[in-house]
Protein backbone atom coordinates (compact mmCIF):
# COMPACT_ATOMS: atom_id res chain seq x y z
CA UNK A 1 -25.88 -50.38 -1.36
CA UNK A 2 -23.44 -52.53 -2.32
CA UNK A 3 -19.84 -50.70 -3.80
CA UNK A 4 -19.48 -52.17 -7.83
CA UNK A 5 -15.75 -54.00 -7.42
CA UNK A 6 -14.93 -56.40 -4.80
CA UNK A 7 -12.85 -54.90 -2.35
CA UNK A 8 -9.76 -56.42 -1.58
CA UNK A 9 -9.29 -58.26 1.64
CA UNK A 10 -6.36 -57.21 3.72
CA UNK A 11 -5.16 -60.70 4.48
CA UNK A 12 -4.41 -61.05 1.28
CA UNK A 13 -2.44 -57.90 0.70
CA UNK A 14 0.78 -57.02 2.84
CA UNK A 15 0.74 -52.94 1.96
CA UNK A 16 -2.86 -52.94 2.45
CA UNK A 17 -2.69 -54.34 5.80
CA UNK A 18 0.11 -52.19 6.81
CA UNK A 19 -2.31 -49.37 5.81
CA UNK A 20 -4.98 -50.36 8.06
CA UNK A 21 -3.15 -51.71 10.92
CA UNK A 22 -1.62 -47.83 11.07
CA UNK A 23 -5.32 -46.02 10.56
CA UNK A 24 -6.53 -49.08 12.97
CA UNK A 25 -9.57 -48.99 10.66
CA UNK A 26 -10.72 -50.25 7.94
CA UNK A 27 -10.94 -48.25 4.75
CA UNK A 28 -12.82 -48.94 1.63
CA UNK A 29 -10.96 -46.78 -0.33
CA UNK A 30 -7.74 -48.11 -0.07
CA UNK A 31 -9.37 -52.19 -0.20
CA UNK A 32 -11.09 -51.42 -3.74
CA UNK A 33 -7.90 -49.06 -4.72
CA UNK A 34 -5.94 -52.42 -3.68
CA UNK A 35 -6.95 -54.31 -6.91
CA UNK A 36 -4.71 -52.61 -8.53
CA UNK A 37 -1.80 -52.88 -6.16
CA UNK A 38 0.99 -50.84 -7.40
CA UNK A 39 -1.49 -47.80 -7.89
CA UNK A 40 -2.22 -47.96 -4.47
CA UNK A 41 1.06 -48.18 -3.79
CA UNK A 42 2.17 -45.50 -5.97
CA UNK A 43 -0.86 -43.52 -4.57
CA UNK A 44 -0.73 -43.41 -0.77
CA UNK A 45 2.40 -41.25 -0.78
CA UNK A 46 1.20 -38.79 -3.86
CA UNK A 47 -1.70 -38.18 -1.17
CA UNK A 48 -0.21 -37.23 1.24
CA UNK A 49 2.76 -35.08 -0.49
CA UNK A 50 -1.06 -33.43 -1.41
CA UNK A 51 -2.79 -33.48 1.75
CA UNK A 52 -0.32 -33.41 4.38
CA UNK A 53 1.69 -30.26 5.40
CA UNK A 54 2.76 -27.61 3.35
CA UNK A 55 2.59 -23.85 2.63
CA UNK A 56 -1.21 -24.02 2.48
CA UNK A 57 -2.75 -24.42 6.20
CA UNK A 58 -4.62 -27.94 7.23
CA UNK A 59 -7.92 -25.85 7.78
CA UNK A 60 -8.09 -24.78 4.21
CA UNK A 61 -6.91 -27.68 2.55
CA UNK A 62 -9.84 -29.42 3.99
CA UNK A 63 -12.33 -26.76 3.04
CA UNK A 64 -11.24 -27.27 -0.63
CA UNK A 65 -11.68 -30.89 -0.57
CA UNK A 66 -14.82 -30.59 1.31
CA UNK A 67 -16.28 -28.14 -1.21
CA UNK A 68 -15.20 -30.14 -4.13
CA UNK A 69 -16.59 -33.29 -2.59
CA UNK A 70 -20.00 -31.11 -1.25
CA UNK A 71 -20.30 -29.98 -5.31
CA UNK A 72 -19.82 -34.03 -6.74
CA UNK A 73 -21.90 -34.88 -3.84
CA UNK A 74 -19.68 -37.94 -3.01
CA UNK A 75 -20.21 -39.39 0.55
CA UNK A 76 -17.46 -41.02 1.04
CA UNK A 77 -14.68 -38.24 1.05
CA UNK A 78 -17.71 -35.80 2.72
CA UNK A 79 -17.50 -38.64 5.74
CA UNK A 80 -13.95 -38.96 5.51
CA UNK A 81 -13.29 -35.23 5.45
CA UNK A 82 -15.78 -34.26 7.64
CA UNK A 83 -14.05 -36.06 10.63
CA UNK A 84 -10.48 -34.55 9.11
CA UNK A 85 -11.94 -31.10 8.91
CA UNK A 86 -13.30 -30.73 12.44
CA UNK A 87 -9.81 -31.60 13.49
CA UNK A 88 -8.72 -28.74 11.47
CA UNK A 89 -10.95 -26.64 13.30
CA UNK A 90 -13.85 -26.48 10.96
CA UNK A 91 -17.19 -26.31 13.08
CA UNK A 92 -20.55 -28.02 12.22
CA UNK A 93 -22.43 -24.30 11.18
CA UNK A 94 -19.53 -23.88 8.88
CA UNK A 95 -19.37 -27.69 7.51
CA UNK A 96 -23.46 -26.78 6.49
CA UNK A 97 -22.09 -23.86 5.09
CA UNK A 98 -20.21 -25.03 2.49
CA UNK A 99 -22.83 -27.59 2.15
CA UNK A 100 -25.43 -25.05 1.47
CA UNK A 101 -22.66 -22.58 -0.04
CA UNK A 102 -23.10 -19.65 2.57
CA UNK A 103 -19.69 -18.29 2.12
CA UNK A 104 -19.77 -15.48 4.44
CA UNK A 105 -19.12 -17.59 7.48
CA UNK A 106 -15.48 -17.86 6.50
CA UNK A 107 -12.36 -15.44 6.29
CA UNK A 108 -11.66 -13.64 2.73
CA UNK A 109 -8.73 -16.05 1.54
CA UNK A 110 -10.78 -19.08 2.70
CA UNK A 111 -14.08 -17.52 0.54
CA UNK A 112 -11.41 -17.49 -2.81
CA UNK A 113 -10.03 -20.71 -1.86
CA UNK A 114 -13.79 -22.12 -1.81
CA UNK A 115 -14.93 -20.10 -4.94
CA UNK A 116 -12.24 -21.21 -6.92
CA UNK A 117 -12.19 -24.70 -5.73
CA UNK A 118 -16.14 -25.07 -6.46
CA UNK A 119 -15.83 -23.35 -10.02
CA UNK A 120 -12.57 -25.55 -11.17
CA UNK A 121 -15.12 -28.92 -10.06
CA UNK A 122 -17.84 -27.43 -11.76
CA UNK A 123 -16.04 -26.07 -14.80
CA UNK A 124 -12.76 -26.02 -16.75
CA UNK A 125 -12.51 -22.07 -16.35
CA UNK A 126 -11.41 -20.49 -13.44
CA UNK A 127 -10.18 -17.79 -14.71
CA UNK A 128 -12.35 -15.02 -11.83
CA UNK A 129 -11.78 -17.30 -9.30
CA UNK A 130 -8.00 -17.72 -9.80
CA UNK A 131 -7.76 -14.76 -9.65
CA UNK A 132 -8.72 -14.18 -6.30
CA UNK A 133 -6.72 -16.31 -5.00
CA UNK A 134 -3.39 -14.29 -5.85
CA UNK A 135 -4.85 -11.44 -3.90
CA UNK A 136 -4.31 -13.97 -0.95
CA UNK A 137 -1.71 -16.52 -1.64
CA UNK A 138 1.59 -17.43 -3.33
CA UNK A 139 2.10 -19.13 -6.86
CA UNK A 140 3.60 -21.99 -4.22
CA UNK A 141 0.27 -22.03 -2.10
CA UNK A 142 -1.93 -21.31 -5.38
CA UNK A 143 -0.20 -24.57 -7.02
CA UNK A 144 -0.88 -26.61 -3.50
CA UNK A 145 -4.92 -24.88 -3.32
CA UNK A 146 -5.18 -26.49 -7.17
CA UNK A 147 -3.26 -29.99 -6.62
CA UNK A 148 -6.15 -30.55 -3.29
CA UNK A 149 -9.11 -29.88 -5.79
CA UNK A 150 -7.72 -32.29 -8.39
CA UNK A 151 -7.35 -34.95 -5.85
CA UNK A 152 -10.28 -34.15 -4.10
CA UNK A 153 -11.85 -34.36 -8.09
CA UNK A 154 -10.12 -37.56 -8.47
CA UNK A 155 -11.28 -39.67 -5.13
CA UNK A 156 -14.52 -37.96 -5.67
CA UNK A 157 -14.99 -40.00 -9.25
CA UNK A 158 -13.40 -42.69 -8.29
CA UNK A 159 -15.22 -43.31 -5.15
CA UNK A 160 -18.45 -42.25 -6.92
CA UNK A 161 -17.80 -44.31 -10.24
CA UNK A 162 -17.71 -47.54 -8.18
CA UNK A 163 -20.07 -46.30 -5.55
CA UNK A 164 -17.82 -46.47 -2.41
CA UNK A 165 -19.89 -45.36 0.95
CA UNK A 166 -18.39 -44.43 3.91
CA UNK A 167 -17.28 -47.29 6.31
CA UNK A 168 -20.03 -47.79 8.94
């Protein structure tokens, strides 16, 4: 299946090759993101103020972007975070977990983190869910738990929108 933009080829864009010759892959993401070059531009570093460290551990940063990207059943961020979450430490029996939504194989704050990040992709209100979470985190690490599920929202439509697939 063939994604719905061109992608943008890396020869023909300096920060786009600079992002690939780091990852020494290619990424599909970032070549369709590329046609519009200053959001990509503007967007690499938002991601990873997101993504990267903070209060909130790697581990379950990447279970709230898988389960967002499980519930909008996009493939490419389920590839792409698959491969980040085993490096987190996330096994295969708990990546079909939150495929399959059998909670019980994680911790308690991991279970709210995963509740609420399903039920804010699934729904505006939170509200039950939220409220877990402050049984287990800070407002700091609540605020970070919320930012990962809107990005993982926001690559999840965009990649599914102009039906990105995983690079082979």
């Amino acid at each position: 299946m063939a994604t719905a933009i061109k992608m943008v080829d890396p020869q023909s864009d300096e920060f786009l090759a600079g992002l690939e010759k780091k990852a020494q892959k290619s990424n599909h993401f970032f070549r369709t993101m590329a046609n519009r070059p200053e959001v990509l531009k503007t967007f690499v570093p938002f991601y990873g103020a997101i993504v990267g460290p903070g209060s909130v551990e790697r581990r379950t940063k990447e279970l709230v972007y898988l389960t967002c990207s499980f519930a909008n059943e996009c493939a490419y961020c389920t590839a792409a975070h698959t491969a980040s979450g085993k490096k987190a430490g996330i096994t295969d029996e708990e990546l079909r977990g939150l495929q399959t939504e059998q909670d019980h194989l994680f911790s308690e704050p991991e279970r709210a983190a995963i509740a609420y990040a399903r039920e804010l992709t699934r729904t505006a209100d939170a509200d039950e869910s939220r409220d877990r979470l402050f049984e287990h985190f800070t407002n700091e690490q609540i605020v970070e738990i919320t930012l990962v599920a809107a990005m993982a929202n926001f690559t999840n439509r965009f990649n599914n929108g102009l039906m990105l697939q995983p690079e082979s």
